[in-house]
Protein backbone atom coordinates (compact mmCIF):
# COMPACT_ATOMS: atom_id res chain seq x y z
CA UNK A 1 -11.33 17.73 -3.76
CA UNK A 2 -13.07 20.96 -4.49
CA UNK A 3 -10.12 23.71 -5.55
CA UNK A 4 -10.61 27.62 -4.99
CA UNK A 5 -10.85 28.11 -8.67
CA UNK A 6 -13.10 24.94 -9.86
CA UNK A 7 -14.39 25.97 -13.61
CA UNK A 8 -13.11 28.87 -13.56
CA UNK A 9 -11.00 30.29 -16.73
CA UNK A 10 -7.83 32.35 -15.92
CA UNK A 11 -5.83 34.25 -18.11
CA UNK A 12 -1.97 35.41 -17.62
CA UNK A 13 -0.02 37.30 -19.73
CA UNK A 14 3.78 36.53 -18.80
CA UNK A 15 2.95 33.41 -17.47
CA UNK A 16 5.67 31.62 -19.23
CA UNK A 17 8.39 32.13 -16.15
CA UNK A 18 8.75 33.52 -12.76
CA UNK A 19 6.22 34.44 -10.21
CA UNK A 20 3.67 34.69 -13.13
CA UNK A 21 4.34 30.96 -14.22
CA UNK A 22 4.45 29.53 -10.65
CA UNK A 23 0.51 31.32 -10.42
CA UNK A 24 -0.67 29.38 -13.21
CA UNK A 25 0.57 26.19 -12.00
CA UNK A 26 -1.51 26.80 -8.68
CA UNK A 27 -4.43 28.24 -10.35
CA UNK A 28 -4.60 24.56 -12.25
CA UNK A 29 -3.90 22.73 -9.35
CA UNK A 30 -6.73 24.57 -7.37
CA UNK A 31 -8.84 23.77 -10.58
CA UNK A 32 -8.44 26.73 -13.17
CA UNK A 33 -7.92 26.00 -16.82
CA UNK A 34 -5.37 28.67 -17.75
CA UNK A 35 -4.13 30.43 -20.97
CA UNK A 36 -0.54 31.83 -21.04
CA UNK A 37 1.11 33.85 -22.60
CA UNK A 38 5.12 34.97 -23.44
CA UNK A 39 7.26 35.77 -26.32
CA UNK A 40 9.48 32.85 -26.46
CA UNK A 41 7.96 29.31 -27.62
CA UNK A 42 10.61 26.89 -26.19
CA UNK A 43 9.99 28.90 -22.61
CA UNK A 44 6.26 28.42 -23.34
CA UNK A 45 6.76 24.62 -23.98
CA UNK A 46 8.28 24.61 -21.07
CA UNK A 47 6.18 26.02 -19.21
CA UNK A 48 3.30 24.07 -20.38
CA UNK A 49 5.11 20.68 -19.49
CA UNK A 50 5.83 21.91 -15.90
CA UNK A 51 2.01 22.68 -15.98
CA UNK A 52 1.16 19.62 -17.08
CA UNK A 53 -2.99 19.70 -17.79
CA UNK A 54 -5.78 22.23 -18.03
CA UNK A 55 -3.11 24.81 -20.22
CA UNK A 56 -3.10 26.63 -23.31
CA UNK A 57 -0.07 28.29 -24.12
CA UNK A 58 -0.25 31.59 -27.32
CA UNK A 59 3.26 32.76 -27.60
CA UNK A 60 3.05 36.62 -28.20
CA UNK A 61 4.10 40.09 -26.93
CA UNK A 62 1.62 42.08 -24.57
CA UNK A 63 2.82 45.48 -25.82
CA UNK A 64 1.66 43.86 -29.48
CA UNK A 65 -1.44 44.67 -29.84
CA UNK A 66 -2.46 41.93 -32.97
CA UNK A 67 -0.93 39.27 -30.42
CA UNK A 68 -3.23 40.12 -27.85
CA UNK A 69 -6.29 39.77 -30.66
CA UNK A 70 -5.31 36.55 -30.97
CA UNK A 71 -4.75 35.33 -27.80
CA UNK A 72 -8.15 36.70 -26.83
CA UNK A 73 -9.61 35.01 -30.19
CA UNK A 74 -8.12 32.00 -28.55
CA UNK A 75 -9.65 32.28 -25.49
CA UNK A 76 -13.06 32.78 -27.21
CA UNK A 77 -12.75 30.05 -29.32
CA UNK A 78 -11.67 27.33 -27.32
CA UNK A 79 -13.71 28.28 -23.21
CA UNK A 80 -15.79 31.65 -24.03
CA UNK A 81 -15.17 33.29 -20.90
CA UNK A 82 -12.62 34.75 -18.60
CA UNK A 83 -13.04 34.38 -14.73
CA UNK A 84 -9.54 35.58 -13.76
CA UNK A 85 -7.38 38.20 -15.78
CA UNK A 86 -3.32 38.28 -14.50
CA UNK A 87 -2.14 40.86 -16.37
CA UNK A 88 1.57 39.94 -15.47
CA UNK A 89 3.96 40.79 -18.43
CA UNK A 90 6.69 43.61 -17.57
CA UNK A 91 9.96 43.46 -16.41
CA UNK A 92 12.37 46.86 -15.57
CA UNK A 93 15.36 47.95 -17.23
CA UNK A 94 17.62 50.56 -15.23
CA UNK A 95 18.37 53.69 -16.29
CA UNK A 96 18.98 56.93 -14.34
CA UNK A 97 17.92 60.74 -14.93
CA UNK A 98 20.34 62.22 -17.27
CA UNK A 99 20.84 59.01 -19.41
CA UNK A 100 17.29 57.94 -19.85
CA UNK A 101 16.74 57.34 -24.04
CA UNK A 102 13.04 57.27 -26.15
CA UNK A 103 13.52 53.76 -26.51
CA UNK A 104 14.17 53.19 -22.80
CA UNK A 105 10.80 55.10 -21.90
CA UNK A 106 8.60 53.51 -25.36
CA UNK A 107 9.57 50.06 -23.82
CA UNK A 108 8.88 50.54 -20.29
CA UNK A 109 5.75 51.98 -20.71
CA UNK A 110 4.68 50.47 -24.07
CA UNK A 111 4.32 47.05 -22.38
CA UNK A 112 3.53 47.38 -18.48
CA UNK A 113 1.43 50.61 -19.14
CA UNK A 114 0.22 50.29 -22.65
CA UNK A 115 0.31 46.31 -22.79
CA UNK A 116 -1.32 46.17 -19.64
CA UNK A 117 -4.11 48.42 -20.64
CA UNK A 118 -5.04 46.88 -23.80
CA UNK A 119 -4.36 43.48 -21.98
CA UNK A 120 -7.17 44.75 -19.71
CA UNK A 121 -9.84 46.16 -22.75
CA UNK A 122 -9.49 43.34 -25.20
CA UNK A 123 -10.26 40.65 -22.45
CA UNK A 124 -13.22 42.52 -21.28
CA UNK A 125 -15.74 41.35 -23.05
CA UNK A 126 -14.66 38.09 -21.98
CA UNK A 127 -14.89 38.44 -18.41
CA UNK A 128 -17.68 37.18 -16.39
CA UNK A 129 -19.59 39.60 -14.28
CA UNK A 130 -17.92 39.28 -10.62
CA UNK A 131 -14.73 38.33 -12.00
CA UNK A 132 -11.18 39.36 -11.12
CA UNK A 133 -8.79 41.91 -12.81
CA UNK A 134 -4.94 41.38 -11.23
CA UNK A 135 -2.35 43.96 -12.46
CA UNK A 136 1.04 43.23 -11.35
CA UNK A 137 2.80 46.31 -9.45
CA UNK A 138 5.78 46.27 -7.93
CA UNK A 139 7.06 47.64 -4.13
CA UNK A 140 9.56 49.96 -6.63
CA UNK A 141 6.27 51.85 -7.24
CA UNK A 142 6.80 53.30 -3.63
CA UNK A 143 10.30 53.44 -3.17
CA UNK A 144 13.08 55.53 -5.23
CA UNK A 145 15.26 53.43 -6.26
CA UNK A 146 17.82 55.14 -8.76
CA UNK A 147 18.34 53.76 -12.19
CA UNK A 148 14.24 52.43 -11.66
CA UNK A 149 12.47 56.17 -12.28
CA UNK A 150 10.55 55.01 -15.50
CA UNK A 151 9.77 51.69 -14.17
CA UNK A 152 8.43 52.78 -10.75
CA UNK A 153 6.16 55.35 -13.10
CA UNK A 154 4.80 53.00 -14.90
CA UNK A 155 3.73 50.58 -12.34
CA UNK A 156 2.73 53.45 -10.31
CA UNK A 157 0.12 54.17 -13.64
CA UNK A 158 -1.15 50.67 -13.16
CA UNK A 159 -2.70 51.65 -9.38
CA UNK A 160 -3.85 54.42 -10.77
CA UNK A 161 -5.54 52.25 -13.33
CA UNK A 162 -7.34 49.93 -10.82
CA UNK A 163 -8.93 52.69 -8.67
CA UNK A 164 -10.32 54.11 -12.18
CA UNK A 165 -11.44 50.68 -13.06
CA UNK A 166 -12.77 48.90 -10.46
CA UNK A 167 -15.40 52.34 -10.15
CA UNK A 168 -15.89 51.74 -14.00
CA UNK A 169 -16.75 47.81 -13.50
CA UNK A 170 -18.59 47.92 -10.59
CA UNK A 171 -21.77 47.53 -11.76
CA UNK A 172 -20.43 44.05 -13.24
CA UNK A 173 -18.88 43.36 -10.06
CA UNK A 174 -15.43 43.08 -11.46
CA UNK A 175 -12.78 43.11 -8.97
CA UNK A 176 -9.45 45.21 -9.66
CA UNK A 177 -6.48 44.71 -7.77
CA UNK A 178 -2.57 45.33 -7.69
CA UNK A 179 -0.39 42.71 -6.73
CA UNK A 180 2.67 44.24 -5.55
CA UNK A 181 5.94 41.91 -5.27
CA UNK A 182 9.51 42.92 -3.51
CA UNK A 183 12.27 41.17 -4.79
CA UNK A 184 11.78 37.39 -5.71
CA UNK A 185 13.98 35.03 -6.37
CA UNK A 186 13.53 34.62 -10.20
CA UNK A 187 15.61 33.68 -13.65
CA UNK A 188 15.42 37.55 -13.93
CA UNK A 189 16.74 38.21 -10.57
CA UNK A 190 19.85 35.49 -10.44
CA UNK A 191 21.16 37.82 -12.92
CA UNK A 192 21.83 40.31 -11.09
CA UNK A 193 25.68 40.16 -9.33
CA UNK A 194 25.84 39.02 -6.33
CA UNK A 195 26.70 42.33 -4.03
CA UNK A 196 23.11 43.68 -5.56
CA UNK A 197 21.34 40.81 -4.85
CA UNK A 198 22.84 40.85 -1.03
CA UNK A 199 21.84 45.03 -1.36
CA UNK A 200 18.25 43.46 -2.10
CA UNK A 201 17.82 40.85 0.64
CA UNK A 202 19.64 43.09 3.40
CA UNK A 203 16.86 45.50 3.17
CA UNK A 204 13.87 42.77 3.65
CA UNK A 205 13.11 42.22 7.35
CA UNK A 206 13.35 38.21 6.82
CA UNK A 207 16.93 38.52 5.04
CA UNK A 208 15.73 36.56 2.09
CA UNK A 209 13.61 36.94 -1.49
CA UNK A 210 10.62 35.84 -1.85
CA UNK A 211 9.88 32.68 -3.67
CA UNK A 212 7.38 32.79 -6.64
CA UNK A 213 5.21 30.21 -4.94
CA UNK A 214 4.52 32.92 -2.35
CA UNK A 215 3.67 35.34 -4.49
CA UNK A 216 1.23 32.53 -6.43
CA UNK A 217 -0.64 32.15 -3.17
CA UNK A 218 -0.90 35.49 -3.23
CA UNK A 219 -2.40 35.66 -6.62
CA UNK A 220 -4.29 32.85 -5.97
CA UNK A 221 -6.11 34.91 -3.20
CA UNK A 222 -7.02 37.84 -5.34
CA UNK A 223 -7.95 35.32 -7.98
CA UNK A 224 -10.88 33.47 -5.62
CA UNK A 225 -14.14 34.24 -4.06
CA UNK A 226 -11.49 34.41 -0.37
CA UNK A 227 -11.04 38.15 -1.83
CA UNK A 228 -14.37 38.92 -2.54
CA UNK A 229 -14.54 41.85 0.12
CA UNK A 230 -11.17 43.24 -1.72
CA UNK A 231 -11.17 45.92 -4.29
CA UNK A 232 -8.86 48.63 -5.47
CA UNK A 233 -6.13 47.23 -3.33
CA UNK A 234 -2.34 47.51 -3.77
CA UNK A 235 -1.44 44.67 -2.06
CA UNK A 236 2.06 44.22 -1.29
CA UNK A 237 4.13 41.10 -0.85
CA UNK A 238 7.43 42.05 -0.07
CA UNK A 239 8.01 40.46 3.39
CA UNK A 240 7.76 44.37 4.92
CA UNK A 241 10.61 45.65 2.79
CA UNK A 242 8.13 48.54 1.55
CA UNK A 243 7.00 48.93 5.44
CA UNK A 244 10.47 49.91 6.82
């Protein structure tokens, strides 16, 4: 059976848990080989077990930039090219106006805005003509949540980023998009206490989180030729919690 991505090379940094991880496994099952990354190498073992073919795991940091030389080397070295870049590593810390620290803002923005740019440059030369840039946003970039300033700036930078882009790559016909998810139900997110969580899922029209599969089939739309009329989007997937 012919998949969306047959032959096609994907790349996602992050993709060792979460919505990022549960991407890769689709883009392989809809015939992608994929290369992820993350910082830990038992979550990256894991992860490449769950996977189970057609994966090549390089445990490093996105915000490092000598990590992402390598994992690009990698890429080189072992397929050549890059069809699909997921540019997925970032996660938000809270902290509110008043209390916010240097180290706070370095690592917000040193890996989602920073990481994610360099992420983007490195793998460029990589990247077939008419391929697919995906940054990952966030629905916080458009809300106001307190304690999530720094983090709704930075993913805010990364739209900014694929309007810049996409008129940059266009005579490659490289596609740029933001994938945008509300809350999902992730390791990351079951650790938040409970009243949060029902704060979260009380404000989303369906009462729930999303599950990373949904925002894989998602990704997996950007990712294919079933996107190939979309560019410069933010698209969100939040079940309409950005939309009320």
């Amino acid at each position: 059976m012919m998949g969306k991505l047959n032959g096609k090379v994907a790349v996602i940094t992050g993709g060792s848990s979460g919505l990022a991880l549960a991407s890769a496994k689709l883009f392989v099952e809809e015939g992608a080989y994929v290369f992820i990354t993350g910082r830990r190498q038992q979550q990256l073992d894991d992860a490449v077990k769950l996977i189970g073919r057609n994966v090549t795991a390089v445990r490093g940091d996105a915000a490092n930039l000598e990590d992402l030389d390598r994992l690009f080397d990698t890429v080189k070295r072992e397929k050549g090219k890059i069809d699909v870049l997921f540019a997925s590593a970032g996660k938000g810390e809270a902290a509110v106006l008043g209390e916010i620290t240097e180290q706070h803002f370095d690592g917000e923005f040193g890996l989602i805005v920073r990481g994610t740019l360099f992420t983007a440059q490195k793998a460029l030369p990589l990247i077939n003509d008419g391929g697919s840039i995906i940054l990952t946003g966030s629905v916080a970039s458009v809300k106001g949540f307190p304690g999530f300033g720094v983090y709704a700036a930075s993913k805010a930078a990364l739209r900014s980023f694929a309007r810049t882009w996409l008129n940059e790559l266009k005579g490659r016909k490289i596609r740029v998009n933001v994938l945008s998810p509300g809350q999902v139900d992730t390791p990351d997110s079951r650790r938040l206490d409970q009243a949060t969580r029902e704060m979260f899922e009380s404000l989303i029209p369906r009462g729930k989180m999303g599950r990373p599969e949904e925002i894989a089939a998602a990704a997996l739309f950007l990712a294919s030729d079933d996107s190939s009329y979309v560019n410069g989007m933010d698209f969100a997937v939040d079940g309409g919690f950005s939309a009320v």
